[in-house]
Protein backbone atom coordinates (compact mmCIF):
# COMPACT_ATOMS: atom_id res chain seq x y z
CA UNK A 1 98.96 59.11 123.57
CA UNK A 2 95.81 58.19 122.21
CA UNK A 3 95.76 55.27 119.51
CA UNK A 4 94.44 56.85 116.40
CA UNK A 5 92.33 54.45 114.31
CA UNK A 6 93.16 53.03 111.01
CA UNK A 7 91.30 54.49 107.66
CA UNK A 8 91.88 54.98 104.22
CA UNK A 9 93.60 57.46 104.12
CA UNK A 10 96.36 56.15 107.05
CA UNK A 11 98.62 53.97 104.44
CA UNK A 12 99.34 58.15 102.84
CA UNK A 13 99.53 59.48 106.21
CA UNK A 14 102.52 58.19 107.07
CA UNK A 15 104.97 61.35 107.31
CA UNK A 16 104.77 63.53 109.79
CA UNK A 17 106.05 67.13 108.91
CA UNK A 18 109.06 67.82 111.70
CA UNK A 19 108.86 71.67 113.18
CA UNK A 20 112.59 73.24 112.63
CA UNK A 21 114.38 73.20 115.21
CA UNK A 22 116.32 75.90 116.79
CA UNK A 23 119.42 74.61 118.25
CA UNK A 24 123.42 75.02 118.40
CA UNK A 25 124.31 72.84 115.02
CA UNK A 26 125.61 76.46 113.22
CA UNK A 27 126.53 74.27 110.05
CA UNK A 28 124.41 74.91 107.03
CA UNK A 29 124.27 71.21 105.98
CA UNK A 30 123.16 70.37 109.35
CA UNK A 31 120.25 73.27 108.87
CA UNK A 32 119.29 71.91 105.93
CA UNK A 33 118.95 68.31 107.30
CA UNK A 34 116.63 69.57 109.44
CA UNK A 35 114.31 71.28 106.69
CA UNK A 36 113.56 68.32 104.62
CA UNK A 37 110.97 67.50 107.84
CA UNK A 38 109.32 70.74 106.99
CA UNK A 39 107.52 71.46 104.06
CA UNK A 40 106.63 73.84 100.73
CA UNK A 41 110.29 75.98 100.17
CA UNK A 42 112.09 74.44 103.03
CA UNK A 43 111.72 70.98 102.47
CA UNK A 44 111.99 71.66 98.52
CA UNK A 45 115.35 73.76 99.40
CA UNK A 46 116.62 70.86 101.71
CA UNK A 47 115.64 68.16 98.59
CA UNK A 48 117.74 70.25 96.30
CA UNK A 49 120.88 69.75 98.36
CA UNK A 50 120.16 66.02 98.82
CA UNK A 51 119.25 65.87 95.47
CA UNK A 52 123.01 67.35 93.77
CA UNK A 53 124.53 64.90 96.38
CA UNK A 54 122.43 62.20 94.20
CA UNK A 55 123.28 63.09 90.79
CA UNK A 56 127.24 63.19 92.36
CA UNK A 57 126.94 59.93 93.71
CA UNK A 58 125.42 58.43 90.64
CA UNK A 59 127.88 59.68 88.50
CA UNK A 60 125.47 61.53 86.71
CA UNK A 61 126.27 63.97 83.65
CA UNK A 62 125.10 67.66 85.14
CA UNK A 63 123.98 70.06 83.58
CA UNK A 64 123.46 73.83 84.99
CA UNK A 65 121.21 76.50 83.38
CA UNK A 66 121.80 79.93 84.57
CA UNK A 67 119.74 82.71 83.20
CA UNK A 68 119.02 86.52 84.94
CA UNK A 69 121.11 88.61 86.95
CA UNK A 70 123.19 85.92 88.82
CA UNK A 71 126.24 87.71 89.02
CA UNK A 72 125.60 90.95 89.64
CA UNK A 73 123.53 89.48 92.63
CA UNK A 74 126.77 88.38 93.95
CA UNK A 75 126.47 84.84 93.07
CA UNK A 76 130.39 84.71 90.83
CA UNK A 77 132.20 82.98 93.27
CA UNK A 78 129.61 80.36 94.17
CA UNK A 79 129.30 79.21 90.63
CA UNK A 80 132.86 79.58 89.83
CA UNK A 81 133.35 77.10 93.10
CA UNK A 82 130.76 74.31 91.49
CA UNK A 83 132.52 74.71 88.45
CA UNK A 84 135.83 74.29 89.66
CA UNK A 85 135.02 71.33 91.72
CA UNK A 86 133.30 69.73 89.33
CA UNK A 87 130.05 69.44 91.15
CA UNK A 88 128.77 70.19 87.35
CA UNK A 89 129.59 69.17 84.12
CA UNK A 90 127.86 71.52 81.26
CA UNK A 91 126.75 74.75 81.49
CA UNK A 92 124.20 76.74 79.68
CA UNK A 93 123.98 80.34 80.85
CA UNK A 94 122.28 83.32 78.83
CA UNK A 95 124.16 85.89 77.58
CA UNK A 96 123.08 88.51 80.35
CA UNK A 97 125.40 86.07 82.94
CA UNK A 98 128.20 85.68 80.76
CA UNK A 99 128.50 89.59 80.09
CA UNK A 100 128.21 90.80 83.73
CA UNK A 101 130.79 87.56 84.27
CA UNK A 102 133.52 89.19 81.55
CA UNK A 103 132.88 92.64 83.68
CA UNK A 104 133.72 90.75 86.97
CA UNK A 105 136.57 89.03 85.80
CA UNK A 106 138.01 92.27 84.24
CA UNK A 107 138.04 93.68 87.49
CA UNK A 108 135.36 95.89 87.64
CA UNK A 109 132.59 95.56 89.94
CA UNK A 110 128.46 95.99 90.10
CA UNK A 111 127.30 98.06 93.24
CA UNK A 112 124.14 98.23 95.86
CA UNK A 113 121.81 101.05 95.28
CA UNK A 114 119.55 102.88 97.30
CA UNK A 115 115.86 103.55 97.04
CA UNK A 116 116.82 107.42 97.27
CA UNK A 117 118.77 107.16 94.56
CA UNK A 118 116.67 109.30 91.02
CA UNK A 119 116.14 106.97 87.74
CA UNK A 120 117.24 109.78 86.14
CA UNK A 121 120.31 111.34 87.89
CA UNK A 122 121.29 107.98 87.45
CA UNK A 123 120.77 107.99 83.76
CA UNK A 124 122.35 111.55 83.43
CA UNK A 125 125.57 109.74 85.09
CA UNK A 126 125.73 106.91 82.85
CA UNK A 127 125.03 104.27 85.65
CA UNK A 128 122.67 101.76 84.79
CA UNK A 129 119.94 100.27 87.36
CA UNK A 130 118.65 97.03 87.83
CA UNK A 131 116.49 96.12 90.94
CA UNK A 132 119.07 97.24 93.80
CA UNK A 133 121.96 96.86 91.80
CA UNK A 134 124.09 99.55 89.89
CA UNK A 135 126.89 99.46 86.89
CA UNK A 136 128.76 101.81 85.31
CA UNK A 137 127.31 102.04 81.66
CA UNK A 138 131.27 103.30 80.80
CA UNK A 139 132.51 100.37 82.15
CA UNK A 140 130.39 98.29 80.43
CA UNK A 141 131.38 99.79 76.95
CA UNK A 142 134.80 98.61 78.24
CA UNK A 143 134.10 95.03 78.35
CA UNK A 144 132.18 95.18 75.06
CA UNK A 145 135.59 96.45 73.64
CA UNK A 146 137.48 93.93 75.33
CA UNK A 147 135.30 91.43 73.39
CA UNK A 148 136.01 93.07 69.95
CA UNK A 149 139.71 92.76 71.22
CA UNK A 150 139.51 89.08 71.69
CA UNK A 151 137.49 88.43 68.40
CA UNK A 152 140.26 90.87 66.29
CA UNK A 153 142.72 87.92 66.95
CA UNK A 154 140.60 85.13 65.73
CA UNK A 155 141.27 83.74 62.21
CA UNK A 156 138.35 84.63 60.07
CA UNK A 157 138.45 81.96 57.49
CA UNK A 158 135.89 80.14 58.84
CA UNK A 159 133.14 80.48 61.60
CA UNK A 160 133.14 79.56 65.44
CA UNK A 161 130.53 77.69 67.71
CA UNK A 162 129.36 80.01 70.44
CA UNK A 163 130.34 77.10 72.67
CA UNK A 164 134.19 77.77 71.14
CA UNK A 165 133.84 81.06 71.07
CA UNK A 166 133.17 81.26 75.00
CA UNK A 167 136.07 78.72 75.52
CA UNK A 168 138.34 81.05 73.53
CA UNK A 169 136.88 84.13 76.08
CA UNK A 170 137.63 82.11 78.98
CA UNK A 171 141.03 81.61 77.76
CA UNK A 172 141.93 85.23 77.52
CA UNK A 173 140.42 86.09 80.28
CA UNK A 174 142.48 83.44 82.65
CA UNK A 175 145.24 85.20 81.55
CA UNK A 176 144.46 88.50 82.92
CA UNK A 177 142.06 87.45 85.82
CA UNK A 178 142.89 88.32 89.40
CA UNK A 179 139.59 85.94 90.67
CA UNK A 180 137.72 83.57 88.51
CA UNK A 181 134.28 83.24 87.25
CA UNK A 182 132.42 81.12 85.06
CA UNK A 183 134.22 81.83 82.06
CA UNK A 184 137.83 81.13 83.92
CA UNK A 185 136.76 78.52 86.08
CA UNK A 186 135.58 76.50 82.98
CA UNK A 187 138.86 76.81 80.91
CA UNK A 188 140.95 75.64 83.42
CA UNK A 189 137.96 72.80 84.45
CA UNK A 190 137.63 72.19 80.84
CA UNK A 191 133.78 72.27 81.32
CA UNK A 192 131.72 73.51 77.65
CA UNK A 193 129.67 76.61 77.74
CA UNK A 194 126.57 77.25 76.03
CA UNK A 195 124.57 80.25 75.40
CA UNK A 196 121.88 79.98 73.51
CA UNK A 197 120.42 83.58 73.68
CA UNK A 198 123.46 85.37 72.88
CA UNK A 199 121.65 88.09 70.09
CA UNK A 200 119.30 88.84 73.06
CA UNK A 201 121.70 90.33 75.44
CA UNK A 202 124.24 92.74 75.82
CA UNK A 203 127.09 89.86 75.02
CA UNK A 204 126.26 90.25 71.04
CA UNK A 205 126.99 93.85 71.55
CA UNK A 206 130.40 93.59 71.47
CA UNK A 207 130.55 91.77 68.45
CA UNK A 208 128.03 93.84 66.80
CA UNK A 209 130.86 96.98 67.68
CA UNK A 210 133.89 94.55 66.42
CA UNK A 211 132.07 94.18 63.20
CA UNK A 212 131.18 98.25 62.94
CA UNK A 213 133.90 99.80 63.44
CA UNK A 214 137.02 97.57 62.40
CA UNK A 215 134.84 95.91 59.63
CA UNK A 216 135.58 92.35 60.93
CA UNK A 217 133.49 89.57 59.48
CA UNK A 218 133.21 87.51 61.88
CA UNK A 219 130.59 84.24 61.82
CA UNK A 220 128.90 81.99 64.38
CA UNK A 221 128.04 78.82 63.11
CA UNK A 222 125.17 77.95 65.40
CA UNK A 223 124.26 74.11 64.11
CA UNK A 224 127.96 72.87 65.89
CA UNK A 225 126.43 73.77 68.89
CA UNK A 226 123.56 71.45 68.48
CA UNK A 227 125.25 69.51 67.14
CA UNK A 228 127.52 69.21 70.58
CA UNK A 229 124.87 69.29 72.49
CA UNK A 230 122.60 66.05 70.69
CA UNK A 231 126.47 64.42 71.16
CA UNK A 232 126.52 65.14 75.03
CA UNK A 233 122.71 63.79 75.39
CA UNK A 234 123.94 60.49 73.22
CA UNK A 235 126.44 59.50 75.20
CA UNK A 236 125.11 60.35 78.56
CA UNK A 237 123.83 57.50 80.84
CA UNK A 238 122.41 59.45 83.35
CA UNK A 239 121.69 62.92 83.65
CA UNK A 240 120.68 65.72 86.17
CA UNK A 241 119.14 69.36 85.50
CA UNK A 242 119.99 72.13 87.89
CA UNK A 243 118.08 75.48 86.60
CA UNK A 244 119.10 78.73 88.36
CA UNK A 245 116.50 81.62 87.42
CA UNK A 246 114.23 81.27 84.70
CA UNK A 247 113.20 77.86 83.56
CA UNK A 248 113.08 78.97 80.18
CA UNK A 249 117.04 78.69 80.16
CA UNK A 250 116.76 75.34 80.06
CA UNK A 251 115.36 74.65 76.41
CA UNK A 252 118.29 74.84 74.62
CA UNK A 253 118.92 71.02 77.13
CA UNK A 254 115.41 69.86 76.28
CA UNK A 255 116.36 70.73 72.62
CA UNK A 256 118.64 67.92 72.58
CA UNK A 257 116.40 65.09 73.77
CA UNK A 258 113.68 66.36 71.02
CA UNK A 259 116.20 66.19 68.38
CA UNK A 260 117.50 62.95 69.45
CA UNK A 261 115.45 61.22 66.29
CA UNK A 262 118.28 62.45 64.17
CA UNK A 263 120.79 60.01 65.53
CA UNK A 264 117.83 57.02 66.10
CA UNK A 265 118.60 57.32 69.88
CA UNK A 266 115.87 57.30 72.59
CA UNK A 267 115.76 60.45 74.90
CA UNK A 268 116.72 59.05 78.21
CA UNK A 269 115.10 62.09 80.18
CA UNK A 270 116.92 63.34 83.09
CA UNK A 271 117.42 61.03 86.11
CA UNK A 272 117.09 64.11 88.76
CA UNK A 273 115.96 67.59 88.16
CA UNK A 274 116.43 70.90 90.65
CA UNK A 275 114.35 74.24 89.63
CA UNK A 276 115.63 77.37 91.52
CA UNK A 277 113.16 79.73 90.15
CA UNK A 278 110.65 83.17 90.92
CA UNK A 279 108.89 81.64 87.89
CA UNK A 280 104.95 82.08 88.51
CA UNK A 281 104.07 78.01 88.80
CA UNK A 282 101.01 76.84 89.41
CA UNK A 283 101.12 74.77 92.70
CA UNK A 284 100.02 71.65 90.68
CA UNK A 285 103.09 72.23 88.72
CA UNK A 286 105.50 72.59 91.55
CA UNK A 287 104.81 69.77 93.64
CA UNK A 288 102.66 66.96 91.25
CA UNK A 289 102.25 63.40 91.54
CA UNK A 290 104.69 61.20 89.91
CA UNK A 291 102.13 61.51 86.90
CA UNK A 292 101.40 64.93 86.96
CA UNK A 293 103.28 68.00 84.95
CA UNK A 294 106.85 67.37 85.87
CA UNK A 295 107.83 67.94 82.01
CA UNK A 296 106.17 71.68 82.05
CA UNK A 297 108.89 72.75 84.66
CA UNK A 298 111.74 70.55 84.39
CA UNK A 299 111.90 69.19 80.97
CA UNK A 300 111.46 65.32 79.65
CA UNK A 301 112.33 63.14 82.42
CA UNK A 302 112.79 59.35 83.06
CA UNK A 303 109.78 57.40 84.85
CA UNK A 304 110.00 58.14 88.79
CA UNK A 305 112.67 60.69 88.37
CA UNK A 306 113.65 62.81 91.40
CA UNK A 307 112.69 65.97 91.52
CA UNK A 308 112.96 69.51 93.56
CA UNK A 309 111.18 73.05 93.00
CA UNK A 310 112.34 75.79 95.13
CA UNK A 311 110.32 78.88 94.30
CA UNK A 312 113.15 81.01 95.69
CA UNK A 313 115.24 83.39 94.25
CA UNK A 314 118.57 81.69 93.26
CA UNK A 315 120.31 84.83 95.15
CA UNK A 316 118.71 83.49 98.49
CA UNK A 317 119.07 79.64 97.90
CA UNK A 318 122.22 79.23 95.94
CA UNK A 319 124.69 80.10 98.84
CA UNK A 320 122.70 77.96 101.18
CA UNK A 321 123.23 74.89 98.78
CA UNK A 322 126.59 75.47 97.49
CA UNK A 323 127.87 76.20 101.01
CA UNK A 324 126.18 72.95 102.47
CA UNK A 325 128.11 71.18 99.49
CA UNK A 326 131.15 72.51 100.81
CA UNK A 327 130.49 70.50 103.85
CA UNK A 328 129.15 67.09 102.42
CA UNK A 329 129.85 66.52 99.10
CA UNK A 330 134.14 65.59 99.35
CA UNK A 331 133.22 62.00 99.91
CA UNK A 332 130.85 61.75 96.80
CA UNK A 333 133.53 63.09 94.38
CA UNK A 334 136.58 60.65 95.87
CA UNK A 335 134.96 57.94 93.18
CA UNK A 336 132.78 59.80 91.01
CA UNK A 337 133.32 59.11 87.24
CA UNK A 338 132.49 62.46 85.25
CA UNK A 339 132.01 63.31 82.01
CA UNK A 340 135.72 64.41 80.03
CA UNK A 341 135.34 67.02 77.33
CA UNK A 342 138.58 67.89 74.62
CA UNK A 343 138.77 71.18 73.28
CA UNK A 344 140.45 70.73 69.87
CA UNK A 345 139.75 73.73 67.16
CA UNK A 346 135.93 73.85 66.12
CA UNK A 347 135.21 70.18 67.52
CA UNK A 348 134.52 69.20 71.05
CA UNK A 349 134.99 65.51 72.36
CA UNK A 350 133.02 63.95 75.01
CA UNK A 351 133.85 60.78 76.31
CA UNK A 352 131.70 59.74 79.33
CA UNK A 353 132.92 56.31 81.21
């Protein structure tokens, strides 16, 4: 091989991309090992799996942000797996994931469609269409019912946090389940939910109908859950973002480093930071230098933070990651110290060694 001279530009050209591969090593872990020598969504893909073994190892406080149509994509048992594993601490999912969650868990089921299939046959059948996927609008009005039934048993002397509100779904709901989901799988972890878009989605519909036709006043008393989450940023050493879906689900977690003056803390910024997104990003955006605009996609970070974009949709990346996690992360959580949350009426305590 020829010796290739030195310039100025040979102390950045030090890397050489790696072509994939294509060998007998059928374990996903192993595959993605071998895509962090490739580049753009493979390497970025491969990073995010390193990355979550990072934020495990360095017992990190993680947080997950979940917005779309996760679940009806089939993505329920993945998540419920993270949760009950504890390969995440917090969660913060829009309304639109929690709802088609509470139709899961109550045993009913979303369904593949066909490009055949009429818009408005469909319609004139009650089943509603989104993408390739399919529900029964019937079934639907079911679990918004089953929310009114839940909220009829609350004590309506005083208001709820959407954050205890959720727990108190999740409770209910582990009674009944036959196969958990986010809502189940953080009861029993004891892992908070947040929602912080719950009057935008179908969720607030069954409280809407609670309130309508059995004339319950029932109130949300939205400050406690800022309140919880300023208290979870506080006492947080280090912290990790992973953001499945839009990136816009992850405001209501940069809301609690802005608001941080109110307590005369500092906003850390997160530590590490994965972006699972079919977000339009510029490519500046995606992939900057250390200086660059890291803060427009992943929210205030620490200096030199580590970072992954995959511009993929979560449906496509999120088994890959969560099933190579299956396979490596057991020795990271032997000694990992995690974040412990008490669920006692309104309040929620954190205590993070």
């Amino acid at each position: 091989m020829a010796t290739q001279k030195k310039t100025k530009a040979s102390k950045f050209l030090t890397v050489p991309t790696r072509p994939i591969p294509v060998d007998r090593d059928r374990s996903v872990a192993g595959l993605l090992e071998k895509m962090e020598g490739a580049g753009f969504g493979a390497r970025q893909l491969a990073e995010a799996h390193r990355i979550w073994l990072d934020m495990l190892d360095d017992n990190s406080t993680i947080y997950l942000c979940g917005s779309g149509n996760l679940i009806p994509s089939g993505m329920r048992r993945l998540l419920a797996y993270v949760i009950k594993n504890r390969f995440v601490d917090v969660l913060v999912m829009s309304g639109t994931v929690l709802f088609h969650d509470i139709h899961e868990i109550l045993g009913r089921n979303h369904y593949q469609a066909h490009p055949s299939m009429s818009d408005d046959e469909l319609e004139a059948s009650e089943v509603a269409r989104t993408g390739d996927l399919l529900a029964s609008q019937d079934e639907y009005r079911e679990a918004d019912e089953w929310i009114g039934s839940v909220i009829n048993q609350l004590e309506m002397s005083r208001s709820y946090s959407v954050r205890e509100f959720l727990h108190l779904l999740g409770r209910e709901l582990s009674e009944i389940a036959h196969e958990d989901g986010i809502l189940t799988a953080a009861f029993k972890s004891r892992v908070p939910v947040f929602c912080p878009d719950l009057l935008e989605t179908q969720l607030s519909v069954g409280i809407a109908r609670a309130r309508f036709e059995k004339k319950i006043q029932f109130n949300f008393d939205i400050t406690e859950d800022t309140m919880e989450m300023m208290q979870i940023s506080q006492r947080t050493r280090n912290s990790g973002i992973i953001t499945l879906g839009s990136i816009c689900s992850q405001s209501m977690v940069n809301m609690a480093e802005i608001s941080s003056y109110i307590t005369r803390t500092m906003p850390r910024g997160h530590k590490y930071a994965v972006s699972i997104t079919t977000d339009s990003v510029p490519l500046d955006i995606r992939t900057p230098s250390i200086g660059g605009n890291h803060t427009q996609l992943f929210g205030k970070l620490l200096k030199n933070a580590t970072t992954a974009y995959v511009p993929c949709d979560p449906s496509i990346a999120l088994p890959m990651i969560v099933t190579a996690l299956s396979q490596t992360a057991a020795k990271y959580m032997k000694g990992r110290k995690r974040p412990t949350f008490t669920f006692s009426a309104k309040e929620l305590g954190v205590d993070v060694p």
